[in-house]
PDB file of N, CA and C in Angstrom:
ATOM      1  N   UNK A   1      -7.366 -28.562 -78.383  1.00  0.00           N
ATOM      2  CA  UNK A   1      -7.471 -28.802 -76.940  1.00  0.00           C
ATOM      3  C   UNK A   1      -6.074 -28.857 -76.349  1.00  0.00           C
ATOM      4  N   UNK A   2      -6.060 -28.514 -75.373  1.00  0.00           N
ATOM      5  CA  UNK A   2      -4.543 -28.331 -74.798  1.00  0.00           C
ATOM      6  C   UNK A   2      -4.455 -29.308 -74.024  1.00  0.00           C
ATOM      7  N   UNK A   3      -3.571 -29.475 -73.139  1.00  0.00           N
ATOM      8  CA  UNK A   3      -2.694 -30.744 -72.723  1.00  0.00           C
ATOM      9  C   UNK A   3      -2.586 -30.629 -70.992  1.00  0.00           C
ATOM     10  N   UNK A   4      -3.751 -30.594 -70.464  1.00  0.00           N
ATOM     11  CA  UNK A   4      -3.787 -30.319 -68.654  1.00  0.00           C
ATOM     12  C   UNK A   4      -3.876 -31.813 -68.443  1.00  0.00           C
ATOM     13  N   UNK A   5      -3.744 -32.422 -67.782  1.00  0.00           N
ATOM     14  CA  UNK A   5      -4.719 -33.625 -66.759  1.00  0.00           C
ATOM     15  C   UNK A   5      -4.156 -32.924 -65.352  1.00  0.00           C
ATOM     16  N   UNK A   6      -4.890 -34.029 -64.752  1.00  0.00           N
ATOM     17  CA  UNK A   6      -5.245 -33.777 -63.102  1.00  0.00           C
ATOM     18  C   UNK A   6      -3.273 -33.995 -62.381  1.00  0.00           C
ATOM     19  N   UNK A   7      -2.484 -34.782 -63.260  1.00  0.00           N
ATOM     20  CA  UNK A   7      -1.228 -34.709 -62.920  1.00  0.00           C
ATOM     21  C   UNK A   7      -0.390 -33.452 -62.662  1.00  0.00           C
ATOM     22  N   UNK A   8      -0.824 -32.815 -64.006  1.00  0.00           N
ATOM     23  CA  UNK A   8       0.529 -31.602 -64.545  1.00  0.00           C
ATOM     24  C   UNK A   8      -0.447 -30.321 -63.700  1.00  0.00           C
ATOM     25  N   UNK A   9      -1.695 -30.319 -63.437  1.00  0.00           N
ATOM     26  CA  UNK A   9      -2.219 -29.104 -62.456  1.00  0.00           C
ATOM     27  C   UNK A   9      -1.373 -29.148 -61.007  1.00  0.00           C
ATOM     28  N   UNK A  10      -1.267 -30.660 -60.599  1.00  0.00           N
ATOM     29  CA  UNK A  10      -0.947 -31.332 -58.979  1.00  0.00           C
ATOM     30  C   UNK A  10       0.283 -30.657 -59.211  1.00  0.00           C
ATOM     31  N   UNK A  11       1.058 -31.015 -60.409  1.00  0.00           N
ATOM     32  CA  UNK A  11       2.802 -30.040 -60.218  1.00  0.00           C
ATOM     33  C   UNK A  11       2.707 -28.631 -60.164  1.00  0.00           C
ATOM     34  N   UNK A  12       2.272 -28.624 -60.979  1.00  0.00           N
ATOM     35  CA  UNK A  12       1.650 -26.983 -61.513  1.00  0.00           C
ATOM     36  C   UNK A  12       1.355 -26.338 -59.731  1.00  0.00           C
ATOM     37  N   UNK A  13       0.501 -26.974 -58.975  1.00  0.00           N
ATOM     38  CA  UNK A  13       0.131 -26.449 -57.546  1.00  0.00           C
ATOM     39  C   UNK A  13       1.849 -27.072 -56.432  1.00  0.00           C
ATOM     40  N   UNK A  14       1.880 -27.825 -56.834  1.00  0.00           N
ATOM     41  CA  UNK A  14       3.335 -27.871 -55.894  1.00  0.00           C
ATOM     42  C   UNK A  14       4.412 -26.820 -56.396  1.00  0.00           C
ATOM     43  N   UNK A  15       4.643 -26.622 -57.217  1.00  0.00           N
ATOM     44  CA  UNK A  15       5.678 -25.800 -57.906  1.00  0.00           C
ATOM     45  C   UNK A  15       5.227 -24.184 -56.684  1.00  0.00           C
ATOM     46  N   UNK A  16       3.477 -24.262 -56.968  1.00  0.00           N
ATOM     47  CA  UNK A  16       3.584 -22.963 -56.368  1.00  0.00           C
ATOM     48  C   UNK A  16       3.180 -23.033 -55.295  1.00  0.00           C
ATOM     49  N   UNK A  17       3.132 -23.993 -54.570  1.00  0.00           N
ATOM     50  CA  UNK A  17       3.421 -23.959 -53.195  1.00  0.00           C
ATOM     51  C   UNK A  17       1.809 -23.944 -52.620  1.00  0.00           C
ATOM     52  N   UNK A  18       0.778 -23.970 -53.494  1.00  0.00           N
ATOM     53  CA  UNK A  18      -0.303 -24.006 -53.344  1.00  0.00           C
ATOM     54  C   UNK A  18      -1.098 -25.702 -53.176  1.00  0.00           C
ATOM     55  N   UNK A  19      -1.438 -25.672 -51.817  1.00  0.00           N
ATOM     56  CA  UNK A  19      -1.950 -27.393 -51.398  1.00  0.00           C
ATOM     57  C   UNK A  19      -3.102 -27.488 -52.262  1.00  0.00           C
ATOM     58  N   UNK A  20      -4.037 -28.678 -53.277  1.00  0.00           N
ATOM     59  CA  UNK A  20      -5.273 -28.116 -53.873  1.00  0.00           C
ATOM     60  C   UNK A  20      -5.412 -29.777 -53.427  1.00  0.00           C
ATOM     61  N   UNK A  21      -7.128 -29.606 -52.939  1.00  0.00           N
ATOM     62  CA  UNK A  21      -7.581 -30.787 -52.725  1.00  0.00           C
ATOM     63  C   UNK A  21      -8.315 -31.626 -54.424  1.00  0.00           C
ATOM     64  N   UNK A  22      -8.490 -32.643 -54.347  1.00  0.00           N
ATOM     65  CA  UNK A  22      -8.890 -33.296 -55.694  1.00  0.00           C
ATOM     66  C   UNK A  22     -10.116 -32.851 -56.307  1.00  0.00           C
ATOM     67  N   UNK A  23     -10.772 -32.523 -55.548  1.00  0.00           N
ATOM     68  CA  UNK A  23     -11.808 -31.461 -55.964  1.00  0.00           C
ATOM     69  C   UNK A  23     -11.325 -29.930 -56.995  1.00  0.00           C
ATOM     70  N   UNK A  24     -10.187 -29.723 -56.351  1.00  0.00           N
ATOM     71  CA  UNK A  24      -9.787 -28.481 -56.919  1.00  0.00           C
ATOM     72  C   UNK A  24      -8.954 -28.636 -58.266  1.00  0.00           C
ATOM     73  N   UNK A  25      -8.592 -29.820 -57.860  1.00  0.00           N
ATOM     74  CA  UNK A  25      -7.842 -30.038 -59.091  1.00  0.00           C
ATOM     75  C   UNK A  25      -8.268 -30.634 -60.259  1.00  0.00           C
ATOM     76  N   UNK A  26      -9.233 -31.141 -60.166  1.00  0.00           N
ATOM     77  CA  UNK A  26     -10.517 -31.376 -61.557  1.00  0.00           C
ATOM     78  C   UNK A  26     -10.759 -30.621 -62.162  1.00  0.00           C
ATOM     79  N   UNK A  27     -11.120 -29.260 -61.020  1.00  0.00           N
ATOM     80  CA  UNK A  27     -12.227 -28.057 -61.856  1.00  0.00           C
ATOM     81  C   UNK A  27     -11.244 -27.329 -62.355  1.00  0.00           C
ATOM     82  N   UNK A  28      -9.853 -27.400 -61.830  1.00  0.00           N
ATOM     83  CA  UNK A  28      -8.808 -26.730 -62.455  1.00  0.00           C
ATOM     84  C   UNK A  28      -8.029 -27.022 -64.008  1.00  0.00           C
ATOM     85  N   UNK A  29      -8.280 -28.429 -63.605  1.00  0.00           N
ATOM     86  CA  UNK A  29      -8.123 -28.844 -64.750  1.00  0.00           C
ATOM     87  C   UNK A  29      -8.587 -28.200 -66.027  1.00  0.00           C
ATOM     88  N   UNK A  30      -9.894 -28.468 -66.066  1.00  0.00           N
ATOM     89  CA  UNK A  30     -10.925 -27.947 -66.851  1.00  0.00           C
ATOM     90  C   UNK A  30     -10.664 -26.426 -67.196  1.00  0.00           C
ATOM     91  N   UNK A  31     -10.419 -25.776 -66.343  1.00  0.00           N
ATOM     92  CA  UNK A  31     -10.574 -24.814 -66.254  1.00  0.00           C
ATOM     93  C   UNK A  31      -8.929 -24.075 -66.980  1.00  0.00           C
ATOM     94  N   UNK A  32      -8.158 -24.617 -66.559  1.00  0.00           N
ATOM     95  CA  UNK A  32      -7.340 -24.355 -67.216  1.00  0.00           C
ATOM     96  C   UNK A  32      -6.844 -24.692 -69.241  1.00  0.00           C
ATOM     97  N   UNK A  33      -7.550 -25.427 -69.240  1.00  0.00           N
ATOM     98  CA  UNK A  33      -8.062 -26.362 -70.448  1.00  0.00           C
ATOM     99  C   UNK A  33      -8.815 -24.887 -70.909  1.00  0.00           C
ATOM    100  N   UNK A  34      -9.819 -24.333 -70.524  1.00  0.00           N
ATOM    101  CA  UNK A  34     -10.445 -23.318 -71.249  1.00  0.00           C
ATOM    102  C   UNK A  34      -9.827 -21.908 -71.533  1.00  0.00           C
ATOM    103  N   UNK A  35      -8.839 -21.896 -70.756  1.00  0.00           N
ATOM    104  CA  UNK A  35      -8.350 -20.548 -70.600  1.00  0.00           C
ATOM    105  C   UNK A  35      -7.332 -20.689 -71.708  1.00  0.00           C
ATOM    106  N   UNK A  36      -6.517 -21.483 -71.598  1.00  0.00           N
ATOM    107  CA  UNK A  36      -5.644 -21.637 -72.710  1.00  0.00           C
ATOM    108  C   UNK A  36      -5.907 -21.753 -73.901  1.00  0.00           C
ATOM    109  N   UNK A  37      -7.008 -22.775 -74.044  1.00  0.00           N
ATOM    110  CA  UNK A  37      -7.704 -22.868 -75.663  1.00  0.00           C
ATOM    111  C   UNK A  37      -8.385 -21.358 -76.262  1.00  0.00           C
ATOM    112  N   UNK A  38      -8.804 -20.358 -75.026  1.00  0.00           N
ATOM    113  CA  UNK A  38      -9.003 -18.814 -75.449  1.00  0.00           C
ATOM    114  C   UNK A  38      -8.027 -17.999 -75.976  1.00  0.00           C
ATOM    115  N   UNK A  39      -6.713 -18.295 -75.280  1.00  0.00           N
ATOM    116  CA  UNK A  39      -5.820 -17.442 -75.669  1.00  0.00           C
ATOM    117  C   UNK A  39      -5.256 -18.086 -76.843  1.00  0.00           C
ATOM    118  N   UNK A  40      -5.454 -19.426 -77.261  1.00  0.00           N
ATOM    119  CA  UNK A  40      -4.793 -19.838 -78.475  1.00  0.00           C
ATOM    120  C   UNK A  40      -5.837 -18.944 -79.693  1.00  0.00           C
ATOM    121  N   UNK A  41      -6.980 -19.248 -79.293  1.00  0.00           N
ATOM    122  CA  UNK A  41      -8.020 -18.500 -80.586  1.00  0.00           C
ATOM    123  C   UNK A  41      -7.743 -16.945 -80.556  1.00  0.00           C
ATOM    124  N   UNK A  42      -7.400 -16.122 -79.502  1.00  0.00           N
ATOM    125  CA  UNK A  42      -7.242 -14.986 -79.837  1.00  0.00           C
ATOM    126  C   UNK A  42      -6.154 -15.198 -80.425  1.00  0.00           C
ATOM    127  N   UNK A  43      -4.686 -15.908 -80.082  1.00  0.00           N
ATOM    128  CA  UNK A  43      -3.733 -15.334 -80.968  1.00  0.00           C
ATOM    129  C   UNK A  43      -3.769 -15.867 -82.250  1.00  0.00           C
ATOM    130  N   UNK A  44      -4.645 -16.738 -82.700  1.00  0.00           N
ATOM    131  CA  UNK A  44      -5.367 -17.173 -84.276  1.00  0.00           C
ATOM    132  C   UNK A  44      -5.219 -15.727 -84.703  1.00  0.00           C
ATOM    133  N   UNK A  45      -5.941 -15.093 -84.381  1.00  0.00           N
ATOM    134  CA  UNK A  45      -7.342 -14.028 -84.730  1.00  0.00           C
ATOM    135  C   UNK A  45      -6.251 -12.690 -84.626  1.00  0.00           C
ATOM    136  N   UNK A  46      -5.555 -12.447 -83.633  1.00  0.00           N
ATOM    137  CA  UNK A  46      -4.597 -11.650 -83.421  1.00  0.00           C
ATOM    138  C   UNK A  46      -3.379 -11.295 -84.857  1.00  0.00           C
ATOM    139  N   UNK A  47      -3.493 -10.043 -85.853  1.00  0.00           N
ATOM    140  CA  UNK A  47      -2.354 -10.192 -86.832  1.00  0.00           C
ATOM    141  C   UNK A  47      -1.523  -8.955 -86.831  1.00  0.00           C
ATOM    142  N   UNK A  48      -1.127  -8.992 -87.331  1.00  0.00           N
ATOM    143  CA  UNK A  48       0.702  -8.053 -87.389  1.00  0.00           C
ATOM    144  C   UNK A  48       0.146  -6.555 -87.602  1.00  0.00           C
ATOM    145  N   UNK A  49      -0.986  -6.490 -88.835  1.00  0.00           N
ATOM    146  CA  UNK A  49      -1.834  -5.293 -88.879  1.00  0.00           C
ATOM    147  C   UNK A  49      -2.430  -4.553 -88.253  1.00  0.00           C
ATOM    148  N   UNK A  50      -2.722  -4.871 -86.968  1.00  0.00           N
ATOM    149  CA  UNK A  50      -3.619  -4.825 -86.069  1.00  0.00           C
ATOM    150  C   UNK A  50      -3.533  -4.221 -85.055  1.00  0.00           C
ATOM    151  N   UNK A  51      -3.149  -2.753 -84.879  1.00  0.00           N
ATOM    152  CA  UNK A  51      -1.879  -2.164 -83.300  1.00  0.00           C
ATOM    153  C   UNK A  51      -2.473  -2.981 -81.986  1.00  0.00           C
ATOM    154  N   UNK A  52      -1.939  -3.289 -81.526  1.00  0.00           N
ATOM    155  CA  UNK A  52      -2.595  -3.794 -79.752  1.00  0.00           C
ATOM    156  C   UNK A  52      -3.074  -2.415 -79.423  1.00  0.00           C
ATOM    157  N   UNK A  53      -4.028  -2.493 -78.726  1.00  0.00           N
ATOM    158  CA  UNK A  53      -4.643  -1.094 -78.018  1.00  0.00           C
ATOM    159  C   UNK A  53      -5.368  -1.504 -76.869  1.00  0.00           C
ATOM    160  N   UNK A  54      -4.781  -0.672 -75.814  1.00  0.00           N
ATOM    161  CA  UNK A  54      -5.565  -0.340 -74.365  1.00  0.00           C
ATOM    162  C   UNK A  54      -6.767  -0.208 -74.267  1.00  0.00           C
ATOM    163  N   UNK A  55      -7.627   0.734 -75.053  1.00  0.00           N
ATOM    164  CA  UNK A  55      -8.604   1.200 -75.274  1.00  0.00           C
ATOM    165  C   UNK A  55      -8.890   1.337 -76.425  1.00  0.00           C
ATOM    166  N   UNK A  56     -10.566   1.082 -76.779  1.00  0.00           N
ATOM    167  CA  UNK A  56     -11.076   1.132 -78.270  1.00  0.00           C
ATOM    168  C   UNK A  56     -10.650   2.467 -78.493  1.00  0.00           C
ATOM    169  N   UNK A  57     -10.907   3.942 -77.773  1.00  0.00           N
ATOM    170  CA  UNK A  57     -11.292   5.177 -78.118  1.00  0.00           C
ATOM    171  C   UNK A  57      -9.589   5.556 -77.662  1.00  0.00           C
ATOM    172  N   UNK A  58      -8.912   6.208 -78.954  1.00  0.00           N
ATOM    173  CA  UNK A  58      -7.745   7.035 -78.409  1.00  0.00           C
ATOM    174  C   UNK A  58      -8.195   8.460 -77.160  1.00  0.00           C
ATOM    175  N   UNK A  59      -7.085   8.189 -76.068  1.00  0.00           N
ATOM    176  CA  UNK A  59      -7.335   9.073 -75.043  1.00  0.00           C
ATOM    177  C   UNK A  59      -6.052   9.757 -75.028  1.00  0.00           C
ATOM    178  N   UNK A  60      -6.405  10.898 -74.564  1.00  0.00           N
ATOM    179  CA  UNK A  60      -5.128  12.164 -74.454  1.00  0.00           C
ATOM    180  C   UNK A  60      -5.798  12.978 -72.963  1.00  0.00           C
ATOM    181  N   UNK A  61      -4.203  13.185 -72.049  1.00  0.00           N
ATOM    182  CA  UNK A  61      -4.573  14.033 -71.137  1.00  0.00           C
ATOM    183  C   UNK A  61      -4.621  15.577 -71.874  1.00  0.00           C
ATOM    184  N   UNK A  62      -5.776  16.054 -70.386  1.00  0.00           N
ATOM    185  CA  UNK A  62      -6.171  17.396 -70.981  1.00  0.00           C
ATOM    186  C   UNK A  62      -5.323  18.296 -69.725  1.00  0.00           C
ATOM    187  N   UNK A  63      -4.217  19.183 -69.891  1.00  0.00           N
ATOM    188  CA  UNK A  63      -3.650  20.029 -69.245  1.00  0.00           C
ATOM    189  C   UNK A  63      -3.985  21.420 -69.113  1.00  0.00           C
ATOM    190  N   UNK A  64      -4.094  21.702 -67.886  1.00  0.00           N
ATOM    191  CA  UNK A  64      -4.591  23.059 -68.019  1.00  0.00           C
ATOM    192  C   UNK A  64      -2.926  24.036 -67.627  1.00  0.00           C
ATOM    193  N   UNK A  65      -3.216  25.237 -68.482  1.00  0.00           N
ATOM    194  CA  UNK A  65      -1.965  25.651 -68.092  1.00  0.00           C
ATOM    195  C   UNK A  65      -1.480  26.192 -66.639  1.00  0.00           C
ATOM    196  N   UNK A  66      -0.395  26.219 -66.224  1.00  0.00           N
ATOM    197  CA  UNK A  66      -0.022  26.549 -65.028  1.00  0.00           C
ATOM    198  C   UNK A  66       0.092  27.960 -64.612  1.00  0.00           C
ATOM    199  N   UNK A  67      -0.446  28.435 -63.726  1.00  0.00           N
ATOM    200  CA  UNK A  67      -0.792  30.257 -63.246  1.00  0.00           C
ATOM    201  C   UNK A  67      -0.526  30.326 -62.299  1.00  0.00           C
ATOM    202  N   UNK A  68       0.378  31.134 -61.867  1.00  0.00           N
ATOM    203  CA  UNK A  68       0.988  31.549 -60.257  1.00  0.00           C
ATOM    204  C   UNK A  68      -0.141  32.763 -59.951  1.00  0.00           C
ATOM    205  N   UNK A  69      -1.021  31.759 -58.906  1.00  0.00           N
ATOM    206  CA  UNK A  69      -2.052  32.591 -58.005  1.00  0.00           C
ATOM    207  C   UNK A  69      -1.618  32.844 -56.628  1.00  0.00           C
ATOM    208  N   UNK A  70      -2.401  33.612 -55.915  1.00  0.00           N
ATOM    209  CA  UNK A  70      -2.311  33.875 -54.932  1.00  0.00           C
ATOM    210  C   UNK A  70      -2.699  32.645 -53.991  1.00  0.00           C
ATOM    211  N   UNK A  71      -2.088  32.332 -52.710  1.00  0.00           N
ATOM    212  CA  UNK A  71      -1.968  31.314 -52.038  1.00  0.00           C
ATOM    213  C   UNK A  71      -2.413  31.604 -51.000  1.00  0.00           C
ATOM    214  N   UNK A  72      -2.580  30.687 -49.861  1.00  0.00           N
ATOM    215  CA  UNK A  72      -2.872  30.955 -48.704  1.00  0.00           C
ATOM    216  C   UNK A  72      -1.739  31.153 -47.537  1.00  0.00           C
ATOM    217  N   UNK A  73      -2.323  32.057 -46.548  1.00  0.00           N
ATOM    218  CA  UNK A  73      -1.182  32.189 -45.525  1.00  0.00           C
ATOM    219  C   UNK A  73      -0.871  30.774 -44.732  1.00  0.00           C
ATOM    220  N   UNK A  74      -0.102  30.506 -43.766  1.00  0.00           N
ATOM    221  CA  UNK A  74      -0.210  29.757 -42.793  1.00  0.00           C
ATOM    222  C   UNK A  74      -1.213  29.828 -42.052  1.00  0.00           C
ATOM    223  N   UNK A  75      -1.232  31.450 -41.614  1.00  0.00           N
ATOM    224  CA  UNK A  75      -2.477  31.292 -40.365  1.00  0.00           C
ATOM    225  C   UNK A  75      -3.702  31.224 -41.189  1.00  0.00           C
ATOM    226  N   UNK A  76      -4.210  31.728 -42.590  1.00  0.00           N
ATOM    227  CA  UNK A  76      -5.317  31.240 -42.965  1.00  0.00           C
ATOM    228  C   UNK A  76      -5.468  29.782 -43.163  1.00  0.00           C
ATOM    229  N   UNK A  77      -4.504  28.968 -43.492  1.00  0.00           N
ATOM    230  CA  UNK A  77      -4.919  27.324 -43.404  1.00  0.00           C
ATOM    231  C   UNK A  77      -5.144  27.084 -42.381  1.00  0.00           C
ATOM    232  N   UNK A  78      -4.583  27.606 -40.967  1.00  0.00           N
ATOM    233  CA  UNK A  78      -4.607  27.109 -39.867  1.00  0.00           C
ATOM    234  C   UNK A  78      -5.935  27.838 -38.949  1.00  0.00           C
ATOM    235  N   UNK A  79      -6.718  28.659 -39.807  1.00  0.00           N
ATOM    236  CA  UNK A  79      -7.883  29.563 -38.725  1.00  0.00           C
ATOM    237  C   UNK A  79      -8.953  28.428 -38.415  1.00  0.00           C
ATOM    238  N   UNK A  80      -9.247  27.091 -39.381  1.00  0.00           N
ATOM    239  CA  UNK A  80     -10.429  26.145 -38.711  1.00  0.00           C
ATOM    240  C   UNK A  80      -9.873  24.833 -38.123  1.00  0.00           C
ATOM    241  N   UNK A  81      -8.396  24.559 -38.079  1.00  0.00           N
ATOM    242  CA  UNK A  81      -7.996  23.682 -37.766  1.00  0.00           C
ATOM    243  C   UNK A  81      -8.613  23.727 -36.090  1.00  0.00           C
ATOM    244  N   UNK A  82      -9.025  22.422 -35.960  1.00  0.00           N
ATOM    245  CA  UNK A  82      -9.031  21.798 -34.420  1.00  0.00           C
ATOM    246  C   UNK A  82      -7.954  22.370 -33.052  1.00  0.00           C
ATOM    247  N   UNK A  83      -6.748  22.006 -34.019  1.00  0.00           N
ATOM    248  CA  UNK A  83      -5.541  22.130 -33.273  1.00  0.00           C
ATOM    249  C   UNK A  83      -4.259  22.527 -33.924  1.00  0.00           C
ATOM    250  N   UNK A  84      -3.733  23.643 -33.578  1.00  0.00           N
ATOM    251  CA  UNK A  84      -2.462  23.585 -34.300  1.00  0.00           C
ATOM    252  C   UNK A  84      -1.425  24.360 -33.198  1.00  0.00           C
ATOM    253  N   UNK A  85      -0.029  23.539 -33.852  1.00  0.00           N
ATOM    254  CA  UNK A  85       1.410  24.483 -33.263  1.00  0.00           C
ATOM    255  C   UNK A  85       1.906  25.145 -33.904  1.00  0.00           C
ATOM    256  N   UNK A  86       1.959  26.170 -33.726  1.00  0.00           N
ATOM    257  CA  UNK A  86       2.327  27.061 -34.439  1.00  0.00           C
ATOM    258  C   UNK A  86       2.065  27.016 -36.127  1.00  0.00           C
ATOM    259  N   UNK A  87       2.738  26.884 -36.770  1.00  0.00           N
ATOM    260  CA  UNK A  87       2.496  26.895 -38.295  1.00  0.00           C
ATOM    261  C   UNK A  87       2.089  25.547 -38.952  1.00  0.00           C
ATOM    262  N   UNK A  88       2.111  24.635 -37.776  1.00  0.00           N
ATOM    263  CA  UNK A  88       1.362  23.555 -38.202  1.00  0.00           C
ATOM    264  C   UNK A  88       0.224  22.683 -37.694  1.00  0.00           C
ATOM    265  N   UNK A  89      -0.202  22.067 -38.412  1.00  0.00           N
ATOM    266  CA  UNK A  89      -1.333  21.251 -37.833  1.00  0.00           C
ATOM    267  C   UNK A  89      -1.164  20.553 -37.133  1.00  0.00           C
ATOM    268  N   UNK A  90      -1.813  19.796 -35.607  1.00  0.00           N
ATOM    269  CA  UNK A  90      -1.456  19.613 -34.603  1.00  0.00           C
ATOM    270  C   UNK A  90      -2.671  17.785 -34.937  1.00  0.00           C
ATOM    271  N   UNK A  91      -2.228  16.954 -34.980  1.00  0.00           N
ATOM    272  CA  UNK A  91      -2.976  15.986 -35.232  1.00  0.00           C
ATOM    273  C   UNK A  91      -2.496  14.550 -34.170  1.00  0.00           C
ATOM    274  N   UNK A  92      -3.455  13.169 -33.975  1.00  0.00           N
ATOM    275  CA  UNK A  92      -3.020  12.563 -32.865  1.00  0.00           C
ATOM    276  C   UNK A  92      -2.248  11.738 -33.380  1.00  0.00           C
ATOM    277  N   UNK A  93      -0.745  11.093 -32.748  1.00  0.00           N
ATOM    278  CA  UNK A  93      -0.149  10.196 -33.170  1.00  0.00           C
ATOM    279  C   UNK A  93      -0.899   8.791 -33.588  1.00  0.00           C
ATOM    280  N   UNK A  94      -0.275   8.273 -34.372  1.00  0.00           N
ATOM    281  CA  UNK A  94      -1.036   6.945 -35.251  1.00  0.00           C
ATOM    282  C   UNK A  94       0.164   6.058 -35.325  1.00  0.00           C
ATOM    283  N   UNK A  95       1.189   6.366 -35.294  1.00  0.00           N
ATOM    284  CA  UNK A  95       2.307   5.103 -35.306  1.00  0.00           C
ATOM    285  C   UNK A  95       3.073   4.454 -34.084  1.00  0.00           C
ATOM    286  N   UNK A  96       2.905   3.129 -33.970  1.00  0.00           N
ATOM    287  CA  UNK A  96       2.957   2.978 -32.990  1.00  0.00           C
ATOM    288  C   UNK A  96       2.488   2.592 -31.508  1.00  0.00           C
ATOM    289  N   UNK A  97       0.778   3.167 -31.559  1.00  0.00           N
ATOM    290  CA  UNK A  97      -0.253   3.160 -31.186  1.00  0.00           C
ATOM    291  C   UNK A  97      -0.764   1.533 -31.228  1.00  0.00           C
ATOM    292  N   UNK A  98      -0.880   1.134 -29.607  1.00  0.00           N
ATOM    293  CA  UNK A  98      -1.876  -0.255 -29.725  1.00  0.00           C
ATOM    294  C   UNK A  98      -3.501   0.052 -29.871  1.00  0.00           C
ATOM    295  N   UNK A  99      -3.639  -1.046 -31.176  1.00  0.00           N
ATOM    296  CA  UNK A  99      -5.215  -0.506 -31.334  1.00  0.00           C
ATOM    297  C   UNK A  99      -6.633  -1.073 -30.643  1.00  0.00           C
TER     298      UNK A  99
END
């Protein structure tokens, strides 16, 4: 069992600047009491043999190779646009704007 009372949470919440009413600091108590006694049993259980891993299943990205295709013009990106100037898309300002 680890070593919380309702004191060392109250510092524990001043340190971080966080107000906790006595209510909060009971269940925290507790609560912190459980979290710690978990991570002590995993690192029981945890050994040197053992790689840490992200994921049960090894993953690898799948790359497809790179092919210089044919692209689009300007004016074909721009034939369904709403609005455009000249070679570009013509869209409504957003910065700045009271909403």
């Amino acid at each position: 069992m680890s070593e919380f009372t309702p004191d060392l949470v109250r510092h524990l919440g001043v340190l971080s600047r966080i107000q906790l009413s006595d209510d909060e600091v009971q269940r925290l108590t507790g609560q912190l009491d459980a979290i710690v006694d978990n991570i002590a049993k995993v690192s029981r259980v945890a050994t040197a043999d053992v790689p840490a891993t992200s994921h049960p299943i090894p993953l690898q990205n799948v790359y497809r190779p790179d092919e210089v295709r044919d692209t689009l013009t300007a004016a074909q990106a721009l034939q369904n646009a709403p609005d455009a100037d000249g070679s570009r898309f013509r869209v409504t300002a957003i910065l700045g704007e009271e909403q």
